[in-house]
C-alpha atoms as a PDB file:
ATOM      1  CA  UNK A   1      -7.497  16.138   2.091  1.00  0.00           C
ATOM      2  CA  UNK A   2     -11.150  15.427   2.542  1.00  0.00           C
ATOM      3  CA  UNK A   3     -12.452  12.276  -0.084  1.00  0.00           C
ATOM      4  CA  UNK A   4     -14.860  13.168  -2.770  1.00  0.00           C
ATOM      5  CA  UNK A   5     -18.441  12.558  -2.357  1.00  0.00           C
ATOM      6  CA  UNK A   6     -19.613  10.810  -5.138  1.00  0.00           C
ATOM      7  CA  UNK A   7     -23.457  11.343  -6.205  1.00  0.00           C
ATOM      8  CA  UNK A   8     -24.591   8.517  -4.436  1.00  0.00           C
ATOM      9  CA  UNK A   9     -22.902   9.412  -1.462  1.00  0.00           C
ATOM     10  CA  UNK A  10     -25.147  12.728  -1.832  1.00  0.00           C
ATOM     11  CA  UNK A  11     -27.894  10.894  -2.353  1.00  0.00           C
ATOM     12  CA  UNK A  12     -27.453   9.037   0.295  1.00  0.00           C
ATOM     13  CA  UNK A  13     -26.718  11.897   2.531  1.00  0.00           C
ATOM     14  CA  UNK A  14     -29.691  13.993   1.522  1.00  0.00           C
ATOM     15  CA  UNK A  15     -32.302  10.870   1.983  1.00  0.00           C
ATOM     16  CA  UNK A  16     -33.787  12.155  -0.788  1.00  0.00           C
ATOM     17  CA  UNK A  17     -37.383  10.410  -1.463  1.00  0.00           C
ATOM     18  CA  UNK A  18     -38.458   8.115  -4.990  1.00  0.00           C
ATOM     19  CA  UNK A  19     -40.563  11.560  -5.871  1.00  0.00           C
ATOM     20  CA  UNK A  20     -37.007  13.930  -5.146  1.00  0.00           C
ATOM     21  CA  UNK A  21     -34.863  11.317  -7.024  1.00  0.00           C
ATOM     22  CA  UNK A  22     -37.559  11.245 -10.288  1.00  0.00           C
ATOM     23  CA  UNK A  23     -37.549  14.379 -10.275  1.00  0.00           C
ATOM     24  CA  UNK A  24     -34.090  15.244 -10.352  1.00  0.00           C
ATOM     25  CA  UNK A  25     -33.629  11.907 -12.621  1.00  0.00           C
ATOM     26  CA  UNK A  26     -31.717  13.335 -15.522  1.00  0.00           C
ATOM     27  CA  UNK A  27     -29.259  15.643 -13.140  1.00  0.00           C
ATOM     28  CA  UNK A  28     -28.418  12.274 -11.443  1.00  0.00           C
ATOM     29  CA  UNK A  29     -27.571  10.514 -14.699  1.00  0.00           C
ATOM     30  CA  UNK A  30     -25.223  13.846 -15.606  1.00  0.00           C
ATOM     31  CA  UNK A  31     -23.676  13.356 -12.804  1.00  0.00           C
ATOM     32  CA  UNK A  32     -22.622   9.987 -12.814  1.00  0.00           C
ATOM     33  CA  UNK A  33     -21.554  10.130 -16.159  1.00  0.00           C
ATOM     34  CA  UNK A  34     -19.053  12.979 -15.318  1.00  0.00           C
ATOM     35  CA  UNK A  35     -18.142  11.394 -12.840  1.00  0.00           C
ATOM     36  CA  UNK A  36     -16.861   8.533 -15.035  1.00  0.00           C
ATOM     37  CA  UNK A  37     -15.202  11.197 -17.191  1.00  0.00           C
ATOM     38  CA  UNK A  38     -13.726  13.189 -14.084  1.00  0.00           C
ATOM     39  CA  UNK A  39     -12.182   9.869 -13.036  1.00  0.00           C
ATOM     40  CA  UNK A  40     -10.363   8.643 -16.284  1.00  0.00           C
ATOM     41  CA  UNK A  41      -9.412  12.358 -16.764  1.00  0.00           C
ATOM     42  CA  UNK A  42      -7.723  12.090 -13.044  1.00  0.00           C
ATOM     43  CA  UNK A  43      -6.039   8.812 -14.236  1.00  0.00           C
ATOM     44  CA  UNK A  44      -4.746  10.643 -17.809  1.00  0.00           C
ATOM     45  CA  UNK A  45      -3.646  13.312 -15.784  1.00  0.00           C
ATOM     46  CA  UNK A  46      -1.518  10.881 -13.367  1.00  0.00           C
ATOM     47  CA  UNK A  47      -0.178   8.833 -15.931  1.00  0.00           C
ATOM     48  CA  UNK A  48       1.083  12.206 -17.627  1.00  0.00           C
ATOM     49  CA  UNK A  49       2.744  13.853 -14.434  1.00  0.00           C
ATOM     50  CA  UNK A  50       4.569   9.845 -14.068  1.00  0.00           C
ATOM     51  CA  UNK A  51       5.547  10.194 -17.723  1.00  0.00           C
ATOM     52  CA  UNK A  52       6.603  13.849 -17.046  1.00  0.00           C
ATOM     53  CA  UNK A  53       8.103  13.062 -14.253  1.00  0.00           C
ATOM     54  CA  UNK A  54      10.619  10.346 -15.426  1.00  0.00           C
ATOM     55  CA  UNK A  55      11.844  12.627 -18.820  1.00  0.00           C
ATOM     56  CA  UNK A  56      12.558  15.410 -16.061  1.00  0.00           C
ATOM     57  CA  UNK A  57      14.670  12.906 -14.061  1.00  0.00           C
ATOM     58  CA  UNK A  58      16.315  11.697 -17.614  1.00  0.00           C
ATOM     59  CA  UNK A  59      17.028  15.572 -18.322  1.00  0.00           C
ATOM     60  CA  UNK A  60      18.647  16.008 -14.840  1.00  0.00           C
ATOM     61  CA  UNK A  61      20.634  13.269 -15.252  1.00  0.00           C
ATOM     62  CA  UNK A  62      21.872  13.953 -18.821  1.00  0.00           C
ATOM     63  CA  UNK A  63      22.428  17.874 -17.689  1.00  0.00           C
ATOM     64  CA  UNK A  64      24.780  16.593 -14.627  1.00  0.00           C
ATOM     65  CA  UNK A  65      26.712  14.537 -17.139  1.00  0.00           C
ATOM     66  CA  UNK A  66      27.185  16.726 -19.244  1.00  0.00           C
ATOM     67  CA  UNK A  67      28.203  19.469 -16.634  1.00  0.00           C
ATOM     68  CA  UNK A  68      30.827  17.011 -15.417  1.00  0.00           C
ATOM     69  CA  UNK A  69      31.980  15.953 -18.944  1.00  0.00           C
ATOM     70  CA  UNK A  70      32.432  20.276 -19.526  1.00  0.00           C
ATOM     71  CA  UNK A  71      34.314  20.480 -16.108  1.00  0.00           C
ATOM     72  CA  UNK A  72      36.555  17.540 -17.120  1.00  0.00           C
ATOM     73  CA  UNK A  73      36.997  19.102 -20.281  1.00  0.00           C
ATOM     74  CA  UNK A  74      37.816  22.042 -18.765  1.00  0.00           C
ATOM     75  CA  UNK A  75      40.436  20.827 -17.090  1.00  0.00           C
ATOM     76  CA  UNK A  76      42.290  19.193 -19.783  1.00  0.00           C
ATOM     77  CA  UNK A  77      42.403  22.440 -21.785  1.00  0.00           C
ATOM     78  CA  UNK A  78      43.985  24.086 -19.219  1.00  0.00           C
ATOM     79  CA  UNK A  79      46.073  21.760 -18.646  1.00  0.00           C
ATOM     80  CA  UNK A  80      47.401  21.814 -22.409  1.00  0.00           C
ATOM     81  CA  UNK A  81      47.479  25.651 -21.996  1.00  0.00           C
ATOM     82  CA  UNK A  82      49.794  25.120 -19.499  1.00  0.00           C
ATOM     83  CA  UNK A  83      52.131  22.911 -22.308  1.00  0.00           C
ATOM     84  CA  UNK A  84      51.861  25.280 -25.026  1.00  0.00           C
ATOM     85  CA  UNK A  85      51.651  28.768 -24.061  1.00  0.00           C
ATOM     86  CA  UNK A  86      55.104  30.334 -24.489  1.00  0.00           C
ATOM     87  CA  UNK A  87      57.579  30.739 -20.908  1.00  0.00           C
ATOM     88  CA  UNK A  88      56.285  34.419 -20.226  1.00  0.00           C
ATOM     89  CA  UNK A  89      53.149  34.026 -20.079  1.00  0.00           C
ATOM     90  CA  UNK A  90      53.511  31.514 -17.897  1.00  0.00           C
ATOM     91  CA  UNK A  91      53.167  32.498 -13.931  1.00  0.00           C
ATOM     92  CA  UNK A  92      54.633  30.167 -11.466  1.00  0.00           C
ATOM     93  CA  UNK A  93      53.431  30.821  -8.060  1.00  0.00           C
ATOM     94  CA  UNK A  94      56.367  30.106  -5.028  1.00  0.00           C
END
């Protein structure tokens, strides 16, 4: 990805003169300012995706348990099926 020119880098680039950067004075200062915005709203943003990232891992983690505690579960029922349900019903398998 290519890095983000800041507006210094610009202005830098462009060579621009003390008349060109006068002029354009007030643009300059909006810039920089947004830039300090852009790059605590980049930094927000990251430390939400982290955040977001470790409750999906928690939820993952608590759905496989759970999955495993239902299959074990599942299990034991029919194995007490087995016990209970009356000698017809039953099918035994040679």
């Amino acid at each position: 990805m290519k890095p983000v020119k800041t507006i210094d880098d610009l202005i830098r680039d462009k060579d621009l003169s003390a008349e060109e950067l006068e002029r354009h004075r007030e643009l300059i200062e909006e810039c920089r300012a947004r830039e300090v915005q852009l790059k605590e709203y980049s930094r927000a943003t990251r430390e939400s995706m982290r955040r977001m990232t470790e409750e999906l891992d928690k939820m993952n983690r608590t759905a496989e348990e759970l999955w495993q505690e239902a299959q074990r579960l599942s299990r034991r029922v029919n194995g007490i099926y087995l016990h209970v349900a009356p000698a017809p019903m039953r099918k035994v398998y040679h």
